[in-house]
PDB file of N, CA and C in Angstrom:
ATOM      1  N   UNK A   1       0.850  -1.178   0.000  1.00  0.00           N
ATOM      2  CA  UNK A   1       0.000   0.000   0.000  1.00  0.00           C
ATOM      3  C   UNK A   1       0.884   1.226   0.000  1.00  0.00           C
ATOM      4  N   UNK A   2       0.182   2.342  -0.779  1.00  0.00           N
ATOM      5  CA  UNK A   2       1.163   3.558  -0.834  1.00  0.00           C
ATOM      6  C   UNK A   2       1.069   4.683  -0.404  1.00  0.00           C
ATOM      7  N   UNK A   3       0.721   5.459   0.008  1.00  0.00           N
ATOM      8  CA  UNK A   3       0.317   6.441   0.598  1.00  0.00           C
ATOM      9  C   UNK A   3       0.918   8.079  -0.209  1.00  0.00           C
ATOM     10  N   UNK A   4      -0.134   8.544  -0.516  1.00  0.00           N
ATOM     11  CA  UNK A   4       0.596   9.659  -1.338  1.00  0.00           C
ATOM     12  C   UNK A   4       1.796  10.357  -0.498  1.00  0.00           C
ATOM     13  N   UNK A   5       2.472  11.149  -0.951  1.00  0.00           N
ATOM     14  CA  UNK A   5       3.486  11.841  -0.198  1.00  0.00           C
ATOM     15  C   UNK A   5       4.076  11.576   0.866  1.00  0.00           C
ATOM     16  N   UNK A   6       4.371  10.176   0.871  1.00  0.00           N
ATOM     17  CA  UNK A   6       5.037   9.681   2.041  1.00  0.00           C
ATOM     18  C   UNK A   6       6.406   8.694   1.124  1.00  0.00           C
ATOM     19  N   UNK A   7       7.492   8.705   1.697  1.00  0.00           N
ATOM     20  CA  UNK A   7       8.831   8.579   1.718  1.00  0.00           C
ATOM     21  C   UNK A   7       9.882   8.103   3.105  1.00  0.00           C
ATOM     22  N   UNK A   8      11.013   8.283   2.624  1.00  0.00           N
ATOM     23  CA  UNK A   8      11.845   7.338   3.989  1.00  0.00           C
ATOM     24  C   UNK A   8      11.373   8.141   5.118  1.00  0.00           C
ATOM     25  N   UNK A   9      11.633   9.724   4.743  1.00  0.00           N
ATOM     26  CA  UNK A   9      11.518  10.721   5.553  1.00  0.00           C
ATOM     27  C   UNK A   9      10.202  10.604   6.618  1.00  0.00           C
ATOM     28  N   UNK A  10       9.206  10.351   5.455  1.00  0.00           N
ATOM     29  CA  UNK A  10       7.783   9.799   6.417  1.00  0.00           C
ATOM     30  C   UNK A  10       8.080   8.920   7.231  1.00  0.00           C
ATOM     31  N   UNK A  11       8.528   7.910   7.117  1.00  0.00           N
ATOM     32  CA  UNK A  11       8.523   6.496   7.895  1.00  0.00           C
ATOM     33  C   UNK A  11       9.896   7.014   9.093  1.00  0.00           C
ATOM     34  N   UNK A  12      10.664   7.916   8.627  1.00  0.00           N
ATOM     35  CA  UNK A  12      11.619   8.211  10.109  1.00  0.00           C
ATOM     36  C   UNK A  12      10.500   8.741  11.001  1.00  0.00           C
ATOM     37  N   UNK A  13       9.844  10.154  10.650  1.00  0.00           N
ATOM     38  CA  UNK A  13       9.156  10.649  11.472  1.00  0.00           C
ATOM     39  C   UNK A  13       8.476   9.839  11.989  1.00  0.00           C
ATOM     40  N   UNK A  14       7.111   8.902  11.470  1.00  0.00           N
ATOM     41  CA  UNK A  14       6.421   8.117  11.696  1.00  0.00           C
ATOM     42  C   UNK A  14       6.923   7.585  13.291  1.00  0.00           C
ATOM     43  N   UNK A  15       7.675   7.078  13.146  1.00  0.00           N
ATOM     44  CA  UNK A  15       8.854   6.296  13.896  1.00  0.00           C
ATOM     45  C   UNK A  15       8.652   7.111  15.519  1.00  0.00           C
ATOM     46  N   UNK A  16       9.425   8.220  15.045  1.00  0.00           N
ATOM     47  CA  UNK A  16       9.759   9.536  15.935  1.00  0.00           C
ATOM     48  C   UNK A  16       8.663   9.800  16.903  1.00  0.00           C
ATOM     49  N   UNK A  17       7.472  10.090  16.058  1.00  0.00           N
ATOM     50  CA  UNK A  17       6.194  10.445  16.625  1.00  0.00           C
ATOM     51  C   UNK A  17       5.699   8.937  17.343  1.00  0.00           C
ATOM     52  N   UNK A  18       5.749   7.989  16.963  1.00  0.00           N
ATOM     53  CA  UNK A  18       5.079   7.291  17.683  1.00  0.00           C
ATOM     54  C   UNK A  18       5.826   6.939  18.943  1.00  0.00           C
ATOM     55  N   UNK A  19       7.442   6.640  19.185  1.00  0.00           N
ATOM     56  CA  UNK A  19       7.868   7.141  20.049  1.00  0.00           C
ATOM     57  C   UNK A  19       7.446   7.575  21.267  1.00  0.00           C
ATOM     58  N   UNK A  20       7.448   9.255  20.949  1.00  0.00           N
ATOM     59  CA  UNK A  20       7.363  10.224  21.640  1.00  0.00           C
ATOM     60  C   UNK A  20       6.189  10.384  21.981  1.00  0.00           C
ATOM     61  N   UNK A  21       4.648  10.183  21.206  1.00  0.00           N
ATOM     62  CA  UNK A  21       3.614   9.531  21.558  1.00  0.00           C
ATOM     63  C   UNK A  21       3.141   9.108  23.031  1.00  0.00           C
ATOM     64  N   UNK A  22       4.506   8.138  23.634  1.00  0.00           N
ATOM     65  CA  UNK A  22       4.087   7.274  24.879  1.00  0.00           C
ATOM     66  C   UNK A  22       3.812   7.944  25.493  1.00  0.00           C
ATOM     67  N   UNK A  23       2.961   7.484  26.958  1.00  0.00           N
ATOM     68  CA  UNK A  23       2.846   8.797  27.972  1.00  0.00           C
ATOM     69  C   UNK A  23       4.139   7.991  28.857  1.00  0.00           C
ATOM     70  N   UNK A  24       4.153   8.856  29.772  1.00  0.00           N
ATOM     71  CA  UNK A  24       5.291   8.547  31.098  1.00  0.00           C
ATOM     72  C   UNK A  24       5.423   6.442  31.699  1.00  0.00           C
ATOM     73  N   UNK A  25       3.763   7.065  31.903  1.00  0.00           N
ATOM     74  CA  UNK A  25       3.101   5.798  32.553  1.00  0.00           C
ATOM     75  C   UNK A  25       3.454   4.289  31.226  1.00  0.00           C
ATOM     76  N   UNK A  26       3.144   4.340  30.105  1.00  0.00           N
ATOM     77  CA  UNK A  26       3.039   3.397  29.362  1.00  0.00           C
ATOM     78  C   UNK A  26       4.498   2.797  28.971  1.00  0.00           C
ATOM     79  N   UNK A  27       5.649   3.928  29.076  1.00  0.00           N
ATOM     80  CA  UNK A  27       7.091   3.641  29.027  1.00  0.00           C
ATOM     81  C   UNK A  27       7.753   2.994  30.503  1.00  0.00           C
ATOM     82  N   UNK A  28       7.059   3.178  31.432  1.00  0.00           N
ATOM     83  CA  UNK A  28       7.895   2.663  32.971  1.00  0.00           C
ATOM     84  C   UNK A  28       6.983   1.509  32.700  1.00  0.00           C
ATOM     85  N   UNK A  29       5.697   0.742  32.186  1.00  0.00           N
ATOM     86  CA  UNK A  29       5.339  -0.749  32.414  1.00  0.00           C
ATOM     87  C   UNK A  29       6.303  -1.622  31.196  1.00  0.00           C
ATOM     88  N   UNK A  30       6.230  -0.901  30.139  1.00  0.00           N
ATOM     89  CA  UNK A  30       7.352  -1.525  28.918  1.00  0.00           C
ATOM     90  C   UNK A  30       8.699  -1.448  30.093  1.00  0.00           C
ATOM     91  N   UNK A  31       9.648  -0.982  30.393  1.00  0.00           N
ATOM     92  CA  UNK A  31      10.667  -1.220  30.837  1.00  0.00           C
ATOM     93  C   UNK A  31      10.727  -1.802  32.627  1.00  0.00           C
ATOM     94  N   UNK A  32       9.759  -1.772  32.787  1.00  0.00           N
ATOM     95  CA  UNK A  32       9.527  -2.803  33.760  1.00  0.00           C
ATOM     96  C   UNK A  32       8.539  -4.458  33.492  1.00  0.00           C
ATOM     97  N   UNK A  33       8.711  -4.429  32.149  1.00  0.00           N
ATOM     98  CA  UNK A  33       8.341  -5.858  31.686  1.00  0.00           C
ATOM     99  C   UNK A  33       7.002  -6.064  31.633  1.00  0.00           C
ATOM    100  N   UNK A  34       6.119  -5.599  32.558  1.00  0.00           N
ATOM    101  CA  UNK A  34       4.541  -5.524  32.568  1.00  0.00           C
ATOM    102  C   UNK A  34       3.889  -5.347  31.558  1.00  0.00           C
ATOM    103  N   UNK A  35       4.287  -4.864  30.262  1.00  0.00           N
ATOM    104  CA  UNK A  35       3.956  -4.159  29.127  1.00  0.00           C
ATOM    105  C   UNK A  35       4.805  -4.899  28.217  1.00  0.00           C
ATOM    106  N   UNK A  36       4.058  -5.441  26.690  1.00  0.00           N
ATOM    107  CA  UNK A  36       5.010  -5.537  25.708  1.00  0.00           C
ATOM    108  C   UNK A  36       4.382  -4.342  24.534  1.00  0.00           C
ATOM    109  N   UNK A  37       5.002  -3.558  23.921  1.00  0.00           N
ATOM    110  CA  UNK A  37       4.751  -3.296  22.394  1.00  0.00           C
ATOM    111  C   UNK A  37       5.169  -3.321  21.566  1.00  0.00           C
ATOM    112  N   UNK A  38       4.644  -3.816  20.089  1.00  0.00           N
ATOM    113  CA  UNK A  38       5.113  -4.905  19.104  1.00  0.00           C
ATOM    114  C   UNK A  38       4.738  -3.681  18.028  1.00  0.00           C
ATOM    115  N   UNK A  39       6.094  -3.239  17.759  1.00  0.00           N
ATOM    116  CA  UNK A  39       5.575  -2.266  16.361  1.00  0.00           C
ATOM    117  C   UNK A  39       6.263  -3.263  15.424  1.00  0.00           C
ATOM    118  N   UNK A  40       5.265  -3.194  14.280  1.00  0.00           N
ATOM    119  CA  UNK A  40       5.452  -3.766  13.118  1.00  0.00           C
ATOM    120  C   UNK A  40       5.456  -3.002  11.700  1.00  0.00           C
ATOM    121  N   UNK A  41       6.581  -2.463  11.120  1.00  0.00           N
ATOM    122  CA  UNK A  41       6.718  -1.894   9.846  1.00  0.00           C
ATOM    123  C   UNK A  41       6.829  -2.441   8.680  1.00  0.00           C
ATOM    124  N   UNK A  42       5.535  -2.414   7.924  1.00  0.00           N
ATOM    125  CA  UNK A  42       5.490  -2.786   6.695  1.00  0.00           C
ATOM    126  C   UNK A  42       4.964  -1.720   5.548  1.00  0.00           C
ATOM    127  N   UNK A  43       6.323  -2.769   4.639  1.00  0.00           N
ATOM    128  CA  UNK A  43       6.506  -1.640   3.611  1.00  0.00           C
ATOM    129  C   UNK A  43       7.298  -2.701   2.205  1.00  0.00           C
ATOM    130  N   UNK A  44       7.094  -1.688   1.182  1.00  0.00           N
ATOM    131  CA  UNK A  44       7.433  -2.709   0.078  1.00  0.00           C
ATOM    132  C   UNK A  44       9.496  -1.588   0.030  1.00  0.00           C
ATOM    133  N   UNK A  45       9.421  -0.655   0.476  1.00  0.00           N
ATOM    134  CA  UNK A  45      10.868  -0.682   0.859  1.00  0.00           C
ATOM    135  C   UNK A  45      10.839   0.567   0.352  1.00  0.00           C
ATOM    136  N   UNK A  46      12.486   0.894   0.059  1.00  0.00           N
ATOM    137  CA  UNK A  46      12.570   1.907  -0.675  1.00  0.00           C
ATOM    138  C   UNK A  46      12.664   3.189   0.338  1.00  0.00           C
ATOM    139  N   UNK A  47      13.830   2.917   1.523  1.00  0.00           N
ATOM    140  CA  UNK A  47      13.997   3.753   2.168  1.00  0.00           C
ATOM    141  C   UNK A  47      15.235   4.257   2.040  1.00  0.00           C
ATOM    142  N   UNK A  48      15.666   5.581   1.961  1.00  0.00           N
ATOM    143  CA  UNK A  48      16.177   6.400   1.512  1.00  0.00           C
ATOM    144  C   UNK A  48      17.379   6.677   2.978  1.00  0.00           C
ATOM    145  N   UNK A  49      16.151   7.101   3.720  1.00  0.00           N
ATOM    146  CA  UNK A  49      17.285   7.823   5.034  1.00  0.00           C
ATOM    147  C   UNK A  49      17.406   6.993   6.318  1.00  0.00           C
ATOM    148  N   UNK A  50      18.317   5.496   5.471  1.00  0.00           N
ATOM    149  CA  UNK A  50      18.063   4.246   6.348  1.00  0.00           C
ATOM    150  C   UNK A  50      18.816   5.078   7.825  1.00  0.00           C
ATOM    151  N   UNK A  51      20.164   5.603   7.928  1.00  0.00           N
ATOM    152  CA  UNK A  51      20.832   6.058   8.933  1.00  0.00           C
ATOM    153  C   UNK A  51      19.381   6.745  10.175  1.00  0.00           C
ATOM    154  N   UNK A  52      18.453   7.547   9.733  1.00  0.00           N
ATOM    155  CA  UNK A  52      17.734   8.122  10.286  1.00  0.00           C
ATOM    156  C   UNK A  52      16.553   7.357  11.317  1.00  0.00           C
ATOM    157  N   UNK A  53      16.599   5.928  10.179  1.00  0.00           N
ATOM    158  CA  UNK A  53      15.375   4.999  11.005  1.00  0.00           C
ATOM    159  C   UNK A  53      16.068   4.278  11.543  1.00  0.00           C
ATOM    160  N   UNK A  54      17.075   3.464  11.288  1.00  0.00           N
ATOM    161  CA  UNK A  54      17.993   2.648  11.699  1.00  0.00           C
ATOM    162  C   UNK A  54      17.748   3.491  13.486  1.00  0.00           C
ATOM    163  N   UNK A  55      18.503   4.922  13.458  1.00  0.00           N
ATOM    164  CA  UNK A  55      18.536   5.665  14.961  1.00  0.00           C
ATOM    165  C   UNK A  55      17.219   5.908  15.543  1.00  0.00           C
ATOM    166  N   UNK A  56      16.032   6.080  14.964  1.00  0.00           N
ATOM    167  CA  UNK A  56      14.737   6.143  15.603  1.00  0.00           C
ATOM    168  C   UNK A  56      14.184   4.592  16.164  1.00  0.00           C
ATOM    169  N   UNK A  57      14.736   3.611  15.459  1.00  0.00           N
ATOM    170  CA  UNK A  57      14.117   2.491  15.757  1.00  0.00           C
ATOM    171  C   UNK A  57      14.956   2.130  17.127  1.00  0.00           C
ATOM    172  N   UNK A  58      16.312   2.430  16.796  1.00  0.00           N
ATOM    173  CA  UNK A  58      17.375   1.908  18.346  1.00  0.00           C
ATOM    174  C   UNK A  58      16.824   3.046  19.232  1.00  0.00           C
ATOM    175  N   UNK A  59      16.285   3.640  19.262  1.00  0.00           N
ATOM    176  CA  UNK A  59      15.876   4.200  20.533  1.00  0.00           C
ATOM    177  C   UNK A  59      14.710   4.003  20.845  1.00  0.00           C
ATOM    178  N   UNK A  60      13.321   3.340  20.305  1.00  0.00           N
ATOM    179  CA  UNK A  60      12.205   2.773  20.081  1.00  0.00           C
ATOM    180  C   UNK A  60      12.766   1.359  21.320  1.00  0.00           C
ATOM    181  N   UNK A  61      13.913   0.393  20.341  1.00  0.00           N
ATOM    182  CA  UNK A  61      14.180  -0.757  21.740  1.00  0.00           C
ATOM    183  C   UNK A  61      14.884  -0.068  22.262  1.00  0.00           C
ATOM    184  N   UNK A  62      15.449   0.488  22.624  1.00  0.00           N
ATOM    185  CA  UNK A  62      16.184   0.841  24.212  1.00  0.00           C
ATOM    186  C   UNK A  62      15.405   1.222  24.884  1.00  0.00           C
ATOM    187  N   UNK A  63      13.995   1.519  24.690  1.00  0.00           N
ATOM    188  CA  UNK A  63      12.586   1.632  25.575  1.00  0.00           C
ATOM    189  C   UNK A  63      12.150   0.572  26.028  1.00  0.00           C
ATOM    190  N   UNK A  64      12.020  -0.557  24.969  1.00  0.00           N
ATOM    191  CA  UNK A  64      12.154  -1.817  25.478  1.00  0.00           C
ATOM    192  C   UNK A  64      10.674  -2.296  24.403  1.00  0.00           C
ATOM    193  N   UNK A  65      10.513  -1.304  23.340  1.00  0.00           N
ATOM    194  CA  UNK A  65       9.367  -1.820  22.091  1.00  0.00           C
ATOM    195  C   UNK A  65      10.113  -2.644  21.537  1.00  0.00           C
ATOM    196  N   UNK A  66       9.497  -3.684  21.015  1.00  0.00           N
ATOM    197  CA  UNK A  66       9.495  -4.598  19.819  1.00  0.00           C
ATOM    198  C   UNK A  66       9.497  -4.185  18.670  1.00  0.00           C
ATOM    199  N   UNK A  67      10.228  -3.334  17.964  1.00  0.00           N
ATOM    200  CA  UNK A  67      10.045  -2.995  16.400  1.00  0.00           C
ATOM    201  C   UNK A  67      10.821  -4.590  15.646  1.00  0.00           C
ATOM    202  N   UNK A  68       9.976  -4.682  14.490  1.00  0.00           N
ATOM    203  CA  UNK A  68      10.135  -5.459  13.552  1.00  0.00           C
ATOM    204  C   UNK A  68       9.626  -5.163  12.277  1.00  0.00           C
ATOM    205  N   UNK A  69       9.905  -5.189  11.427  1.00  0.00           N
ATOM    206  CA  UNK A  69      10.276  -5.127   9.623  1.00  0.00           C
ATOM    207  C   UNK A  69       9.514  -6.061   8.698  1.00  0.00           C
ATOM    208  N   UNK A  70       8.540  -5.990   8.063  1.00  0.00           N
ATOM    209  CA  UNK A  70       7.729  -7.258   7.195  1.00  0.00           C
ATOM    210  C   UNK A  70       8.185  -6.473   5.609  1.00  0.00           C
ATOM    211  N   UNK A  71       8.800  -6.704   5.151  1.00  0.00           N
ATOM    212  CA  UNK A  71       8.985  -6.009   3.572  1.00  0.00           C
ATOM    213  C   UNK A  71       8.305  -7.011   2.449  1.00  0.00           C
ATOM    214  N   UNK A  72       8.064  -6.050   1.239  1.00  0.00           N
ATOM    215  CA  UNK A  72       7.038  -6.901   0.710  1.00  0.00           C
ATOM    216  C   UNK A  72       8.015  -6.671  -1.059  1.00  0.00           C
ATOM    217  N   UNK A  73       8.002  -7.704  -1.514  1.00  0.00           N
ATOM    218  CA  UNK A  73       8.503  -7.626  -2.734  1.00  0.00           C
ATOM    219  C   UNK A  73      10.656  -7.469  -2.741  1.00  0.00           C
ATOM    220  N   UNK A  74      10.646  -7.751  -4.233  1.00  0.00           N
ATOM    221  CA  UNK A  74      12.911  -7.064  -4.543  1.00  0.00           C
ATOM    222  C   UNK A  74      13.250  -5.942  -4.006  1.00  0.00           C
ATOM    223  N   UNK A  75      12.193  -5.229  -3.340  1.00  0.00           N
ATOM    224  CA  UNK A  75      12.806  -3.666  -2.706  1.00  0.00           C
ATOM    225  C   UNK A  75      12.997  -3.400  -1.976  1.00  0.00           C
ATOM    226  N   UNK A  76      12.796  -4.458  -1.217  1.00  0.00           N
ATOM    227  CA  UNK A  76      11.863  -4.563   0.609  1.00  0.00           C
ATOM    228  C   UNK A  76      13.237  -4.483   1.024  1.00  0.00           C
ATOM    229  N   UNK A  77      14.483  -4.648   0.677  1.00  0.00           N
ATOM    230  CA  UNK A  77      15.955  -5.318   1.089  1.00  0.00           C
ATOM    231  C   UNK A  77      16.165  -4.223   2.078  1.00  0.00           C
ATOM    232  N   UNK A  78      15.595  -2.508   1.843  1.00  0.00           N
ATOM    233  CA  UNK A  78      16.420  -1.748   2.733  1.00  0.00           C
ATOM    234  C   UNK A  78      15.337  -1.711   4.591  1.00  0.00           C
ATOM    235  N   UNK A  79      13.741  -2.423   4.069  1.00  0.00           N
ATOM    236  CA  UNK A  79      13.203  -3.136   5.615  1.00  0.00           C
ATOM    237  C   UNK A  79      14.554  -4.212   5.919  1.00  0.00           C
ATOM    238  N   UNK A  80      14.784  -4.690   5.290  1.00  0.00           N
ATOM    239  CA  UNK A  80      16.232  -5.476   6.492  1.00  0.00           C
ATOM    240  C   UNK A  80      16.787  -4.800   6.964  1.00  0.00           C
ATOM    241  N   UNK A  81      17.754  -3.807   6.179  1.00  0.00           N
ATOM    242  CA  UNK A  81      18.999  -2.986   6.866  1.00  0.00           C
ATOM    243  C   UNK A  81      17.989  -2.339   7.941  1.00  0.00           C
ATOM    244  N   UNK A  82      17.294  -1.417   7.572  1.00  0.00           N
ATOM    245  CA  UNK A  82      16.918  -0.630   8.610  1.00  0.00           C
ATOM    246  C   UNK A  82      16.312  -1.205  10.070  1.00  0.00           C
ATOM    247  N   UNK A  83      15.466  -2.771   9.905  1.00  0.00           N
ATOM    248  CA  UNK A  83      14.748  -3.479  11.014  1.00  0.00           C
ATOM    249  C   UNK A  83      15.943  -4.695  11.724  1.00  0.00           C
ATOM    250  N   UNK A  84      17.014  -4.838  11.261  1.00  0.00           N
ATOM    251  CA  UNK A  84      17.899  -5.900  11.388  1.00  0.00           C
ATOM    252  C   UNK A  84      17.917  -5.417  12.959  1.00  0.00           C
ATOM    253  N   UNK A  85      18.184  -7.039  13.720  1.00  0.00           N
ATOM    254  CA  UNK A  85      18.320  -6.943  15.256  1.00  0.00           C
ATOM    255  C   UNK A  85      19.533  -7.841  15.311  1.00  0.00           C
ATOM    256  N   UNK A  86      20.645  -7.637  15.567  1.00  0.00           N
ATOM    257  CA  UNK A  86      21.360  -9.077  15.886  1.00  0.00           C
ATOM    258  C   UNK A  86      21.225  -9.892  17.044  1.00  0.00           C
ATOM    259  N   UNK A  87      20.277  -9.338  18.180  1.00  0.00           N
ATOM    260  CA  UNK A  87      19.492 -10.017  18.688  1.00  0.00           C
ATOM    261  C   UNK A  87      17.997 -10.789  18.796  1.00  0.00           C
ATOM    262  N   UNK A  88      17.762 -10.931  17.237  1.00  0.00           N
ATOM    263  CA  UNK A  88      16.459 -10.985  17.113  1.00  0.00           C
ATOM    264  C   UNK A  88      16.929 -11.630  15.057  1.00  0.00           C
ATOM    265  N   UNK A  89      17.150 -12.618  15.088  1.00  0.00           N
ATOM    266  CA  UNK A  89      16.775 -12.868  13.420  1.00  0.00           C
ATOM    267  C   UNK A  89      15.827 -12.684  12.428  1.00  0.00           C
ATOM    268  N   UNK A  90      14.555 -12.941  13.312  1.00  0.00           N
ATOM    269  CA  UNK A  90      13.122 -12.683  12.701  1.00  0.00           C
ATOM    270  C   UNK A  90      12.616 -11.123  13.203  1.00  0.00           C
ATOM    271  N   UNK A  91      13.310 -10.513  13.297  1.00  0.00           N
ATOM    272  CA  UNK A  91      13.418  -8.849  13.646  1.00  0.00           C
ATOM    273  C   UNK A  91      12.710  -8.358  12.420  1.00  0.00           C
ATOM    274  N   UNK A  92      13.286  -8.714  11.178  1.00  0.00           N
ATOM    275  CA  UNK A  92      13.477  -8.114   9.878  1.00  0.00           C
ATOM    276  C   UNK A  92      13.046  -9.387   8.463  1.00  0.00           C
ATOM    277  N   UNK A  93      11.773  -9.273   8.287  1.00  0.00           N
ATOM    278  CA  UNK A  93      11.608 -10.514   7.018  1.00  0.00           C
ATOM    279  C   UNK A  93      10.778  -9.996   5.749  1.00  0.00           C
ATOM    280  N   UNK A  94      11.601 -10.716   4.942  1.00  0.00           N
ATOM    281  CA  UNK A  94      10.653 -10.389   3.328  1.00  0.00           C
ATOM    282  C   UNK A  94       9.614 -11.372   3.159  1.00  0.00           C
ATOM    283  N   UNK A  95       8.273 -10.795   2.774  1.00  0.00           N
ATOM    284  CA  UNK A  95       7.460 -11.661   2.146  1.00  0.00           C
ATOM    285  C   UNK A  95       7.190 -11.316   0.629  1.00  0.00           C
ATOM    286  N   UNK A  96       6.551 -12.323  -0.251  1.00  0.00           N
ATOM    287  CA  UNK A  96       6.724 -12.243  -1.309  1.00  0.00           C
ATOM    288  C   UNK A  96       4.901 -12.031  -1.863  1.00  0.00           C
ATOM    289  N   UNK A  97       4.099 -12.281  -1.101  1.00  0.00           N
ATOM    290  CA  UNK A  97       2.678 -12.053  -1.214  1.00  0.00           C
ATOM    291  C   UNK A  97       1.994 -12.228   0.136  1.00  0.00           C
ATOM    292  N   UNK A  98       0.588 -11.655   0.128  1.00  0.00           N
ATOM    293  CA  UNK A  98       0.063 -11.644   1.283  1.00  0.00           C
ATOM    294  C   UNK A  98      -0.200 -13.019   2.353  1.00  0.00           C
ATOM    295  N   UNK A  99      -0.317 -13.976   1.790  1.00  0.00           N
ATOM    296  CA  UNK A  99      -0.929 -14.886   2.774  1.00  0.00           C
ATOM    297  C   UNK A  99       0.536 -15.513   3.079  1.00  0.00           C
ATOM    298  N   UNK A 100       2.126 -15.288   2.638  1.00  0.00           N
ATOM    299  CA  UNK A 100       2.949 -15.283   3.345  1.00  0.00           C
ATOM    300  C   UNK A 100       3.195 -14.080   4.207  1.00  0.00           C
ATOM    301  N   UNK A 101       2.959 -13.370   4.345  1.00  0.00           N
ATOM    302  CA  UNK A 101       3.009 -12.033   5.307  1.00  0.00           C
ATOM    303  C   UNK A 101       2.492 -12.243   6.268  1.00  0.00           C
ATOM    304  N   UNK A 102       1.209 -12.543   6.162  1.00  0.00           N
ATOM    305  CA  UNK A 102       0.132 -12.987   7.189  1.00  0.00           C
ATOM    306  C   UNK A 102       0.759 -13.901   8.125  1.00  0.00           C
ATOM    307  N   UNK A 103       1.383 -14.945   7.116  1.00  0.00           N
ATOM    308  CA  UNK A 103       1.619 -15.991   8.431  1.00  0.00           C
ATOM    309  C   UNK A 103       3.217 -15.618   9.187  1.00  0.00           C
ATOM    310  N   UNK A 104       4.172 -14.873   8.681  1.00  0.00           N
ATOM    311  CA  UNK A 104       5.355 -14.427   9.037  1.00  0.00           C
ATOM    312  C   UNK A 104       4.766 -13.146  10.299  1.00  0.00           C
ATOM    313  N   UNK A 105       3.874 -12.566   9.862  1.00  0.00           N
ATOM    314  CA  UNK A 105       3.228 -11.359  10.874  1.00  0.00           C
ATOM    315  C   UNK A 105       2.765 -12.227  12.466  1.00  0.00           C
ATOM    316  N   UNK A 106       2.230 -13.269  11.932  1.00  0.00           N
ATOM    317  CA  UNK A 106       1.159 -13.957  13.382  1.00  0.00           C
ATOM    318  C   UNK A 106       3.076 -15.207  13.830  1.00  0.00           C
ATOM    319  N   UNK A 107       3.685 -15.309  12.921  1.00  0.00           N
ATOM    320  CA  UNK A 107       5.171 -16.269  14.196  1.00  0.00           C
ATOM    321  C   UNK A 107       5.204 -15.112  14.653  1.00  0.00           C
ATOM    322  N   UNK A 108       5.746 -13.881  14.469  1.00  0.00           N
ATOM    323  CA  UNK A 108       6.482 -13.018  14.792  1.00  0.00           C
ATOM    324  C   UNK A 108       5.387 -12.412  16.393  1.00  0.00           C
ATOM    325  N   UNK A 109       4.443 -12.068  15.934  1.00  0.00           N
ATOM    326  CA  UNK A 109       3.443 -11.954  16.973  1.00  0.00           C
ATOM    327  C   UNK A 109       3.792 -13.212  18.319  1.00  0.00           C
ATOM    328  N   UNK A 110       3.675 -14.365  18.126  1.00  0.00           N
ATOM    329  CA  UNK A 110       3.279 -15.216  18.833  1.00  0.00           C
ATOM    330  C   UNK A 110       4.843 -15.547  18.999  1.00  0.00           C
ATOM    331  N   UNK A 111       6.035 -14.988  18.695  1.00  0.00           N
ATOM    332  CA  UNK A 111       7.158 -15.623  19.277  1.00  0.00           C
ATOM    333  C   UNK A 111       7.230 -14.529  20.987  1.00  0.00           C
ATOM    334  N   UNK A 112       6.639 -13.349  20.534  1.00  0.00           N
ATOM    335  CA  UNK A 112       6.498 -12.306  21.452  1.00  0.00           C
ATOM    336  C   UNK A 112       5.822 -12.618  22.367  1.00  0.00           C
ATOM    337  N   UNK A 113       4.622 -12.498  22.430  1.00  0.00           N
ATOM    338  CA  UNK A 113       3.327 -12.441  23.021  1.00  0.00           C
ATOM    339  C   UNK A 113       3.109 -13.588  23.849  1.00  0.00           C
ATOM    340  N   UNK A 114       4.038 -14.637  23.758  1.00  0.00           N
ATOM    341  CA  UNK A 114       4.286 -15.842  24.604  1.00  0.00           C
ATOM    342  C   UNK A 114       4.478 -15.748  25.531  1.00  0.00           C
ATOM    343  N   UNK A 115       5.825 -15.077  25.891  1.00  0.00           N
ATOM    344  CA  UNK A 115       6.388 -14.867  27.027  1.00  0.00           C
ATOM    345  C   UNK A 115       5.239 -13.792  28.209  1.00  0.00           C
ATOM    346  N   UNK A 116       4.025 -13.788  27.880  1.00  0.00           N
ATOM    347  CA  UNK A 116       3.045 -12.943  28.510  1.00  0.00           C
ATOM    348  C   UNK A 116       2.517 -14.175  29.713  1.00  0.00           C
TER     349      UNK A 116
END
């Protein structure tokens, strides 16, 4: 899906704002474990100002969110660079059509959401 006038630049901000978004309260239950949140970025790729998300997303987990990467299609390659975890392999995955997405979206969900 495409969204008019949106670009890498969109998806840093995106990032940024949702972030900063949290209230006080919803960031001390995430880093006290009580809380998980599972952001999931999907996109068919084609990000530009990987340096920019790459740094919005590492400060997203050092909160202690779950960001992860679903790229869709040959373009999707820069959702790796930018979602890559080297603590996390399935951090960052390409799908090639929807009803593989779907099911890469619900492991990824349920490798998380377990530990609840």
């Amino acid at each position: 899906l495409k969204s008019p006038n949106q670009s890498s630049r969109g998806l840093r901000e995106a990032l940024k704002q949702y972030r900063e978004a949290l209230d006080p309260e919803t960031r001390q239950l995430i880093k006290m474990g009580k809380m998980i949140k599972v952001l999931t970025i999907v996109s068919d790729g084609d990000v530009t100002d990987q340096a920019g998300c790459i740094e919005e997303i590492k400060q997203s987990r050092d909160m202690g969110i779950i960001v992860q990467g679903l790229g869709f299609g040959s373009s999707a390659q820069s959702i790796k660079v930018v979602c890559h975890d080297p603590a996390d392999p399935d951090a960052a995955v390409i799908a090639d059509d929807v009803r593989e997405a779907t099911l890469l979206r619900h492991k990824l969900l349920m490798k998380h959401l377990s530990k609840l």
